[in-house]
PDB file of N, CA and C in Angstrom:
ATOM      1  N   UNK A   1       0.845  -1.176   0.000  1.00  0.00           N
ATOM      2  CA  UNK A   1       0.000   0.000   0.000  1.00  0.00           C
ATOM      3  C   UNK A   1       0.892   1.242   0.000  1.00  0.00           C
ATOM      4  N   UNK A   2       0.468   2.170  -0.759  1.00  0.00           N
ATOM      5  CA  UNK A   2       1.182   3.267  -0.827  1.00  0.00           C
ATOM      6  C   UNK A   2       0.457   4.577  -0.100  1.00  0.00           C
ATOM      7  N   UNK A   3       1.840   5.119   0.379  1.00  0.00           N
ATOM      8  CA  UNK A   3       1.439   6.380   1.284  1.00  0.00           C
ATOM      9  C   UNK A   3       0.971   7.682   0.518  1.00  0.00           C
ATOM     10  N   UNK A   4       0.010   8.641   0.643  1.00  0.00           N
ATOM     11  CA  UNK A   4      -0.187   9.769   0.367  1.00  0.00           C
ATOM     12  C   UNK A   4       0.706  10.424   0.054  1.00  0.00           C
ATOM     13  N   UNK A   5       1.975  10.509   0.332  1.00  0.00           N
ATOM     14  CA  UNK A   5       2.960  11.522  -0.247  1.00  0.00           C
ATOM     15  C   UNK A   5       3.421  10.890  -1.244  1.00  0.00           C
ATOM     16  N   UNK A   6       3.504   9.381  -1.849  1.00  0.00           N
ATOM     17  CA  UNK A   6       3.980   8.478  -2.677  1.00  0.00           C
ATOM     18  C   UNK A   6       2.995   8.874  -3.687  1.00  0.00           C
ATOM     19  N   UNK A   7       1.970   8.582  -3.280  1.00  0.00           N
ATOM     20  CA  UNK A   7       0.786   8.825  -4.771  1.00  0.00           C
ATOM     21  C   UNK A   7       1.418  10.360  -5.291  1.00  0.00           C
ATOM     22  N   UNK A   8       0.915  10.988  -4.120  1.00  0.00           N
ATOM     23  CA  UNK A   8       1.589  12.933  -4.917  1.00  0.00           C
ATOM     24  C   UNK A   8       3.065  12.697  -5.427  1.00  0.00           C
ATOM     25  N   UNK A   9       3.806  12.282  -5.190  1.00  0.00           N
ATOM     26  CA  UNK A   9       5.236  11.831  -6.069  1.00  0.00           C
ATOM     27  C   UNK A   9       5.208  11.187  -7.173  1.00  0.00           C
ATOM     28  N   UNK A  10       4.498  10.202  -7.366  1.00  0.00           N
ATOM     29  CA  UNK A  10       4.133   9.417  -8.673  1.00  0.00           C
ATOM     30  C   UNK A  10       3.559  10.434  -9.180  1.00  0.00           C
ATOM     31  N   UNK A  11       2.515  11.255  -8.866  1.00  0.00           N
ATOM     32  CA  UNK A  11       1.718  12.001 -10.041  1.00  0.00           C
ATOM     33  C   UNK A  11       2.388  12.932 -10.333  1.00  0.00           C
ATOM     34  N   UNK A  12       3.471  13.862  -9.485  1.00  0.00           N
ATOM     35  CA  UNK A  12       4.344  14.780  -9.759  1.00  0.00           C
ATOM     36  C   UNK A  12       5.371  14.411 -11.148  1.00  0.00           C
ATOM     37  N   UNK A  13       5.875  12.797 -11.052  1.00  0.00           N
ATOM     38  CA  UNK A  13       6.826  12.365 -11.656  1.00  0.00           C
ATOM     39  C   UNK A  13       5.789  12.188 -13.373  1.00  0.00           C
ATOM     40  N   UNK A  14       4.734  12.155 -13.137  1.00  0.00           N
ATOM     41  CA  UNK A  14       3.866  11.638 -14.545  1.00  0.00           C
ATOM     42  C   UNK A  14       3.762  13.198 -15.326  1.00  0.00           C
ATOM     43  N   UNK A  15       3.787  13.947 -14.402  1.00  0.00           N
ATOM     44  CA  UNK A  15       3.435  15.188 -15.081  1.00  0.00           C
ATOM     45  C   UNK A  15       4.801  15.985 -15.845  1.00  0.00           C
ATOM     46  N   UNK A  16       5.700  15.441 -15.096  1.00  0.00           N
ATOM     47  CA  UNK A  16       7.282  15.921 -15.658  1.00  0.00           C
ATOM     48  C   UNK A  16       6.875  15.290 -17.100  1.00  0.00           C
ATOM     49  N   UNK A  17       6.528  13.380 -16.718  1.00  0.00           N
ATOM     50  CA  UNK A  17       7.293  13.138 -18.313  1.00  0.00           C
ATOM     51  C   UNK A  17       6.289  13.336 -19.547  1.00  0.00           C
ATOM     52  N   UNK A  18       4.929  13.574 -18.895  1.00  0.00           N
ATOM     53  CA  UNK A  18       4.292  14.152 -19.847  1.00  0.00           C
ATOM     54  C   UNK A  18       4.835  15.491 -20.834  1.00  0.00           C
ATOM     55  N   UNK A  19       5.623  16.466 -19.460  1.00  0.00           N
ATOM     56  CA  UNK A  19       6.711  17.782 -19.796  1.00  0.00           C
ATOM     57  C   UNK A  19       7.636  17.185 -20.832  1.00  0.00           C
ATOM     58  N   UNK A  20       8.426  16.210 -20.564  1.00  0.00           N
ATOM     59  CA  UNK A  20       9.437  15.864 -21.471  1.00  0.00           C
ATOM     60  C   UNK A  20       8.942  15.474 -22.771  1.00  0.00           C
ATOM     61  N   UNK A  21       7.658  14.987 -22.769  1.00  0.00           N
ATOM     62  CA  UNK A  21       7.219  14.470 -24.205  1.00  0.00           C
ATOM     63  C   UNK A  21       6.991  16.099 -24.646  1.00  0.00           C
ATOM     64  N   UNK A  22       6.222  16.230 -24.503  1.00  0.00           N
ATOM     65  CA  UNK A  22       6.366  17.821 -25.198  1.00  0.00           C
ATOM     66  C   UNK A  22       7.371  18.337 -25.355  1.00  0.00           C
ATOM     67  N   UNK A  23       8.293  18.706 -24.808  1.00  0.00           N
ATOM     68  CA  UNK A  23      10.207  19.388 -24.981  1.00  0.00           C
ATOM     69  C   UNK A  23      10.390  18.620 -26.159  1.00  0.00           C
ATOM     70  N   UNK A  24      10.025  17.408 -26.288  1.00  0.00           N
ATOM     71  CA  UNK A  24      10.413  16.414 -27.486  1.00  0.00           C
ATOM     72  C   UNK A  24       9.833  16.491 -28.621  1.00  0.00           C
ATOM     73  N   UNK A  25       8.399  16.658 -28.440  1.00  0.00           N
ATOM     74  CA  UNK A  25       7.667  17.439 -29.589  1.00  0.00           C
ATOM     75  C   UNK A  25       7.956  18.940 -29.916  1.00  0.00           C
ATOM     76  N   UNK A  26       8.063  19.728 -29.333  1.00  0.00           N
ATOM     77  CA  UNK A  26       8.440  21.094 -29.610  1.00  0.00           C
ATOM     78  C   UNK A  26       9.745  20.762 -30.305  1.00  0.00           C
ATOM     79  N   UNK A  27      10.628  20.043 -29.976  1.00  0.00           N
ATOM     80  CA  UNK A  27      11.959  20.062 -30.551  1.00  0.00           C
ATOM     81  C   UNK A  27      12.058  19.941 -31.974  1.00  0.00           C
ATOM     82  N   UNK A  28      11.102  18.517 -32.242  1.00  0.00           N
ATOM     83  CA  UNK A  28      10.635  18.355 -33.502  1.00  0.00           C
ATOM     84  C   UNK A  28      10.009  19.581 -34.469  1.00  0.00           C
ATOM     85  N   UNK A  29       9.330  19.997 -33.722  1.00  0.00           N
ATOM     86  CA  UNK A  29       8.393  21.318 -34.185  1.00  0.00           C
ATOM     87  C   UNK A  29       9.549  22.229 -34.686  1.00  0.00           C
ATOM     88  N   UNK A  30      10.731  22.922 -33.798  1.00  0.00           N
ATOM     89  CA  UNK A  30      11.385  23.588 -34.217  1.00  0.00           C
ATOM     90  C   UNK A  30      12.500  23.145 -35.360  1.00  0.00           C
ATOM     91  N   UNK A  31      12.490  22.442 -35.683  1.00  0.00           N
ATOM     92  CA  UNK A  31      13.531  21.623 -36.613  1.00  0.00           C
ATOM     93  C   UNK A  31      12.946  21.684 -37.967  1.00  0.00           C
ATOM     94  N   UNK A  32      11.680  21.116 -37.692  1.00  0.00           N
ATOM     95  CA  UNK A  32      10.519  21.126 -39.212  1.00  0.00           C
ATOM     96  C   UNK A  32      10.479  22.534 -39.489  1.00  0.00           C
ATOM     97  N   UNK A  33      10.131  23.792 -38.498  1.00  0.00           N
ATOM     98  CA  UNK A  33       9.778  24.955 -38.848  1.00  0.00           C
ATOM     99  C   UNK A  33      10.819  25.671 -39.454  1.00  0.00           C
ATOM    100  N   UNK A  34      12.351  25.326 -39.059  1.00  0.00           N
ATOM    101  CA  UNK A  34      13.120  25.658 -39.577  1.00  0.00           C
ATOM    102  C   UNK A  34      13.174  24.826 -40.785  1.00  0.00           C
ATOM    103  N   UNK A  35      13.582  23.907 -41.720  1.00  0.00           N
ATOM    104  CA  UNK A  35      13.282  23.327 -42.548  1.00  0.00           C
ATOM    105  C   UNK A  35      12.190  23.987 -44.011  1.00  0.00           C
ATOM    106  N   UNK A  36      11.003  24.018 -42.976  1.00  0.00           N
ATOM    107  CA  UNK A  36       9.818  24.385 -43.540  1.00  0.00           C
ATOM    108  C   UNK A  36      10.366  25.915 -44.488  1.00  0.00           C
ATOM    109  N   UNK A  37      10.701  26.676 -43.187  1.00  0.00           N
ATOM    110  CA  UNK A  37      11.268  27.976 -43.745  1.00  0.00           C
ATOM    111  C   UNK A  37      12.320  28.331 -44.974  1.00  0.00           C
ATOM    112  N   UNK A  38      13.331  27.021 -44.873  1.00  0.00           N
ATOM    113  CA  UNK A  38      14.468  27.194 -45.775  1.00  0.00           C
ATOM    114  C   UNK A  38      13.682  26.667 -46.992  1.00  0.00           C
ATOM    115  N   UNK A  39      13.257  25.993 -46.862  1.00  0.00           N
ATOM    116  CA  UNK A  39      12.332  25.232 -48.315  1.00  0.00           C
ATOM    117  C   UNK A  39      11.204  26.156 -49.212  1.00  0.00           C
ATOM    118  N   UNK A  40      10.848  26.798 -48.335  1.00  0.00           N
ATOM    119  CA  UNK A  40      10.168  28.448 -48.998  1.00  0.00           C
ATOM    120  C   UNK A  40      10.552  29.640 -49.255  1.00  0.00           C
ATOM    121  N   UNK A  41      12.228  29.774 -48.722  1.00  0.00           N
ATOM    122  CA  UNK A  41      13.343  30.751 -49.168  1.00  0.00           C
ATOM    123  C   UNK A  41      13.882  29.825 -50.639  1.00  0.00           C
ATOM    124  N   UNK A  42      14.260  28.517 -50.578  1.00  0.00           N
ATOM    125  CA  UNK A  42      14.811  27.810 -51.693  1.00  0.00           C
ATOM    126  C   UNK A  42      13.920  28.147 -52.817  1.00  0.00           C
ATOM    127  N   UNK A  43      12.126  27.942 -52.836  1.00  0.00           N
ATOM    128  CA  UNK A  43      11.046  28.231 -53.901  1.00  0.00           C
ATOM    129  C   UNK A  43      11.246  29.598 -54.392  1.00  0.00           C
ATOM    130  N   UNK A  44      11.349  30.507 -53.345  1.00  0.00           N
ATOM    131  CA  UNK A  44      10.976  31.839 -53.893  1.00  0.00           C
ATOM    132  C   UNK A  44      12.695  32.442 -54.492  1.00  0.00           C
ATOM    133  N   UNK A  45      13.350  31.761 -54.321  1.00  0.00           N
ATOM    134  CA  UNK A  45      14.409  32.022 -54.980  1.00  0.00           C
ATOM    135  C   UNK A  45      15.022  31.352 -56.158  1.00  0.00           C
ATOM    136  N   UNK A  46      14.504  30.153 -56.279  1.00  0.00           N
ATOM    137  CA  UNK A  46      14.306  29.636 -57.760  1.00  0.00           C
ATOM    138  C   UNK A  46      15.217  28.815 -57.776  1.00  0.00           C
ATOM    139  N   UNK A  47      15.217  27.756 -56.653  1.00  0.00           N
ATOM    140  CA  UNK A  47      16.383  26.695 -56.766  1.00  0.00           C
ATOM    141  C   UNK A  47      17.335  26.100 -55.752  1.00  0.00           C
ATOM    142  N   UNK A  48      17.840  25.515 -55.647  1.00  0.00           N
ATOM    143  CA  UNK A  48      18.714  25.110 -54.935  1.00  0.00           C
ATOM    144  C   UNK A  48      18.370  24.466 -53.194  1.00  0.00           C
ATOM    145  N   UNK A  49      19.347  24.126 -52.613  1.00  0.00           N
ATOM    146  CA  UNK A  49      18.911  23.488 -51.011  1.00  0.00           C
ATOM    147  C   UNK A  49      19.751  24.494 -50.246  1.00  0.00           C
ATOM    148  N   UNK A  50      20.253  25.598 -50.434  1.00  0.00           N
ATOM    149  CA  UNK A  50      21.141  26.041 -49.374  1.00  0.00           C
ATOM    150  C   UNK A  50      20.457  26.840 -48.187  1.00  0.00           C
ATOM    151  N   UNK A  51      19.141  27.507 -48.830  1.00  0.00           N
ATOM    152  CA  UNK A  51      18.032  27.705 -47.435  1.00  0.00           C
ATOM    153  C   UNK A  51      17.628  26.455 -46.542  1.00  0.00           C
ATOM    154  N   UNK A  52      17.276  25.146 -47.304  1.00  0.00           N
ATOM    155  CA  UNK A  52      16.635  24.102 -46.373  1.00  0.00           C
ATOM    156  C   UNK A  52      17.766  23.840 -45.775  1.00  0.00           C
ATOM    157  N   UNK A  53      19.297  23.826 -45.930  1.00  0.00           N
ATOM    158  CA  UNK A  53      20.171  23.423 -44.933  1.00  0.00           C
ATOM    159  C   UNK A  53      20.620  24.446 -44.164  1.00  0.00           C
ATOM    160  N   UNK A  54      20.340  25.669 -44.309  1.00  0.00           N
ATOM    161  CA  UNK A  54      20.761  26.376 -43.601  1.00  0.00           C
ATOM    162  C   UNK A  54      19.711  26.328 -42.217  1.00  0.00           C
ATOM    163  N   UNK A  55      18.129  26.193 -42.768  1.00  0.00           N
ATOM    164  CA  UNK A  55      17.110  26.656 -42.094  1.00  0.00           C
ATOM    165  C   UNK A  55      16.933  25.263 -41.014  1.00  0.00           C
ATOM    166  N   UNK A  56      17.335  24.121 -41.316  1.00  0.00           N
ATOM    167  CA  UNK A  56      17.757  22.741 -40.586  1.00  0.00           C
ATOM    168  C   UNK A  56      18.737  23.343 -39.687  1.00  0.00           C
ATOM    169  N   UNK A  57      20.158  23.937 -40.066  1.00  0.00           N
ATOM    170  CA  UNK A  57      20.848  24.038 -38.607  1.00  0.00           C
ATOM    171  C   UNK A  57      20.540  24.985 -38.211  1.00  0.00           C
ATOM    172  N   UNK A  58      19.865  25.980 -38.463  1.00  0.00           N
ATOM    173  CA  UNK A  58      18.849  27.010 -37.341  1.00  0.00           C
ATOM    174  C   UNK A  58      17.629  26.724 -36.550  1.00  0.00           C
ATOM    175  N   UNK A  59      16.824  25.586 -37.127  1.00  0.00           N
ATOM    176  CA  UNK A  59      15.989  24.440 -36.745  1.00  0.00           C
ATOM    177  C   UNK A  59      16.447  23.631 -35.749  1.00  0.00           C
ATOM    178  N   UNK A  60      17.820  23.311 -35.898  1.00  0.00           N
ATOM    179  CA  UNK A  60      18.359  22.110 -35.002  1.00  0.00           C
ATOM    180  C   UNK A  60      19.188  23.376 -33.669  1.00  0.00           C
ATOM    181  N   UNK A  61      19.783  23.951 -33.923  1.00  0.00           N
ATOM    182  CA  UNK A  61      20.609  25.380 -32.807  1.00  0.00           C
ATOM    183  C   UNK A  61      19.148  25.423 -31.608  1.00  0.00           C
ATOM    184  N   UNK A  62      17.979  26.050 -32.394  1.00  0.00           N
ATOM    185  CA  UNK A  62      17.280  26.455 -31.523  1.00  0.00           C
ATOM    186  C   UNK A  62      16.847  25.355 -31.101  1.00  0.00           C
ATOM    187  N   UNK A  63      16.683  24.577 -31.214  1.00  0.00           N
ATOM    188  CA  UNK A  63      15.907  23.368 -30.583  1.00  0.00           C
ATOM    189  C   UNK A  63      17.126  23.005 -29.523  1.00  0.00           C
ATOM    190  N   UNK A  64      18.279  22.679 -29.963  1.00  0.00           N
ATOM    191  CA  UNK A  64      19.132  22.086 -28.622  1.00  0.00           C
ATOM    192  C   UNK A  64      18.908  23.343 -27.852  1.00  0.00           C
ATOM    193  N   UNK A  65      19.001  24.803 -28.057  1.00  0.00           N
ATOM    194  CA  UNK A  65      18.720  25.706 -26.949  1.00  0.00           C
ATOM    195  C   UNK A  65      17.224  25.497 -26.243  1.00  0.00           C
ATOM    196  N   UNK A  66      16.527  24.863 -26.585  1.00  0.00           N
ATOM    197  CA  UNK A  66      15.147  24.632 -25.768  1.00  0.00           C
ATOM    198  C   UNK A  66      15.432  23.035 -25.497  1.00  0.00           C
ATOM    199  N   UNK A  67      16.151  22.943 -25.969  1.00  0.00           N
ATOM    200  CA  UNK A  67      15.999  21.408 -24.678  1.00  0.00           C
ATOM    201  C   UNK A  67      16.922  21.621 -23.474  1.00  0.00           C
ATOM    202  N   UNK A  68      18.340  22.151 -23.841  1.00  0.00           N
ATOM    203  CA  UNK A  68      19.149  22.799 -22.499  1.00  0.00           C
ATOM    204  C   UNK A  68      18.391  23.113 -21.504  1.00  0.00           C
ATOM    205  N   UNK A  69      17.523  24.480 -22.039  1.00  0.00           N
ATOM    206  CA  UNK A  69      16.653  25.505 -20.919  1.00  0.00           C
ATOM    207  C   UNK A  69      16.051  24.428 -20.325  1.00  0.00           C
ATOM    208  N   UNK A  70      14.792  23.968 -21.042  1.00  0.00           N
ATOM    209  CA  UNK A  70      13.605  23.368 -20.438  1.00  0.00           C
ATOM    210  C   UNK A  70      14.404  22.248 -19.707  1.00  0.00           C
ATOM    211  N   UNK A  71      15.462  21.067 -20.208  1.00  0.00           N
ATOM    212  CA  UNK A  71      16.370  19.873 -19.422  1.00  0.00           C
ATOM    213  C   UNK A  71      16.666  20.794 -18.156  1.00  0.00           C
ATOM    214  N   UNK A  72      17.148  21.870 -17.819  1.00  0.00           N
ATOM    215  CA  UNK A  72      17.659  22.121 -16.579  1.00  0.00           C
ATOM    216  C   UNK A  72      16.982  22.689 -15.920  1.00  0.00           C
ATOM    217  N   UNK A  73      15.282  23.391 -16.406  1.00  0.00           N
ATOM    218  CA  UNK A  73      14.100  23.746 -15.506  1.00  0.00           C
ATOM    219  C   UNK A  73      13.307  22.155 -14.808  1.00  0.00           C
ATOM    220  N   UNK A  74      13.489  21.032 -15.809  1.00  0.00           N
ATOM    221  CA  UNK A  74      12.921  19.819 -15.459  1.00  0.00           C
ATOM    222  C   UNK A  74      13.579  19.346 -14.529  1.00  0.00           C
ATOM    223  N   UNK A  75      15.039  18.912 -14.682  1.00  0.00           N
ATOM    224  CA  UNK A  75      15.886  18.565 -13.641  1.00  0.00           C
ATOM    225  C   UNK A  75      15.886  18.966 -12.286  1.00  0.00           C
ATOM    226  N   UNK A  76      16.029  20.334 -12.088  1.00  0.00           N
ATOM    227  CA  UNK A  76      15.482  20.833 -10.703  1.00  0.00           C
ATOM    228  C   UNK A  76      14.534  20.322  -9.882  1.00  0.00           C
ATOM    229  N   UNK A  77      13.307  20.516 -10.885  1.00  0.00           N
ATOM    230  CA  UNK A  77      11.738  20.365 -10.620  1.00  0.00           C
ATOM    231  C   UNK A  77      11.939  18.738  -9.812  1.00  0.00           C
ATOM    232  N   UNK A  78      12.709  17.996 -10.817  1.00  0.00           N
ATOM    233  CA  UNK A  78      12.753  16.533 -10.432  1.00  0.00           C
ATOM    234  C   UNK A  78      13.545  16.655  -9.002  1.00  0.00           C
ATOM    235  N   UNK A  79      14.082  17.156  -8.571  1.00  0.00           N
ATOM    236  CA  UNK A  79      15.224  17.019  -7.318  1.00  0.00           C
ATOM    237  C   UNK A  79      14.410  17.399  -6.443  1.00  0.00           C
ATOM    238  N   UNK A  80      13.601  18.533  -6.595  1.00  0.00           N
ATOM    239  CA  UNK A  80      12.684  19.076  -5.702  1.00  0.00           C
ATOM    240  C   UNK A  80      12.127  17.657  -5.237  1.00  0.00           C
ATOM    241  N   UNK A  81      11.453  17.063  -6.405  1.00  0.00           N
ATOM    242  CA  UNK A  81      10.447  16.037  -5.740  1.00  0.00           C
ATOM    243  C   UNK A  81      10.908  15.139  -5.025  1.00  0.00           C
ATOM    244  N   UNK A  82      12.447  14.612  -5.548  1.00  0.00           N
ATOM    245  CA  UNK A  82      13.071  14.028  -4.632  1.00  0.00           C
ATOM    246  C   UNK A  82      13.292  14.195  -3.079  1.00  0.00           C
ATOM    247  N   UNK A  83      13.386  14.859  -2.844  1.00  0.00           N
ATOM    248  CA  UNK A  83      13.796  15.953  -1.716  1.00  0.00           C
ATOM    249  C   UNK A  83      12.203  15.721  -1.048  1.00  0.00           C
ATOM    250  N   UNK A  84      11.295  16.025  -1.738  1.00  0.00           N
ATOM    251  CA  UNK A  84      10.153  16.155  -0.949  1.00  0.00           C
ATOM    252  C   UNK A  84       9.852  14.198  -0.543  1.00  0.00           C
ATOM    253  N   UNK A  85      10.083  13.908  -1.342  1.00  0.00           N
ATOM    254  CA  UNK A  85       9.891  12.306  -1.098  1.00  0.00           C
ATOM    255  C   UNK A  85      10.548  11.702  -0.033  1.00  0.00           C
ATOM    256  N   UNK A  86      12.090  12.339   0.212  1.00  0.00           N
ATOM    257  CA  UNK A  86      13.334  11.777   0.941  1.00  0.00           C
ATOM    258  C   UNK A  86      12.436  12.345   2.326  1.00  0.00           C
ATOM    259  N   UNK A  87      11.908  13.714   2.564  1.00  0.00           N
ATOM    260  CA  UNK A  87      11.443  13.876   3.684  1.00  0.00           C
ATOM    261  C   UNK A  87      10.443  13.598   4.436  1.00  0.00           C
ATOM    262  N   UNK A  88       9.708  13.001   2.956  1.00  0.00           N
ATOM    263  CA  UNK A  88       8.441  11.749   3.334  1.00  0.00           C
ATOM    264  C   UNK A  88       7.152  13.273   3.096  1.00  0.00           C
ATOM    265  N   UNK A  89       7.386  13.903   2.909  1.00  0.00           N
ATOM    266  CA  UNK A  89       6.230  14.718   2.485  1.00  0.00           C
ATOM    267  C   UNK A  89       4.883  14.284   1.425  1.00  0.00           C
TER     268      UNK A  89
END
């Protein structure tokens, strides 16, 4: 049987990785949008891939900068709970 502060820890911990699936989808999101972008600079300029690769490693830059941020706002969050668990809260 599990204690009341265990259930609120499990649900704390479900809601992070629900957080992480999203960081993971957004990541995606920013990669395509960049992509998306270089591929409609490539059209309107009449050729070539050097927007879609450019707009991929501006796609991929910002995305590792939002997984950094959000990885080290999650991480915390997670220690917290630890911490609250270790004290039996």
């Amino acid at each position: 049987m599990t204690s009341k502060a265990d259930r609120r820890a499990n649900a704390a911990e479900m809601r992070l990785g629900y957080r992480l699936m999203g960081i993971a989808f957004q990541s995606t999101a920013e990669v395509a949008a960049g992509l998306g972008i270089g591929w409609l600079v490539d059209k309107l300029r009449g050729g070539g891939n050097t927007g879609m690769m450019i707009g991929g490693i501006l796609g991929v830059v910002v995305a590792m900068g939002t997984l950094i941020r959000q990885g080290i706002k999650t991480m915390k969050e997670l220690d917290e709970i630890e911490k609250r668990r270790r004290r039996g809260e």
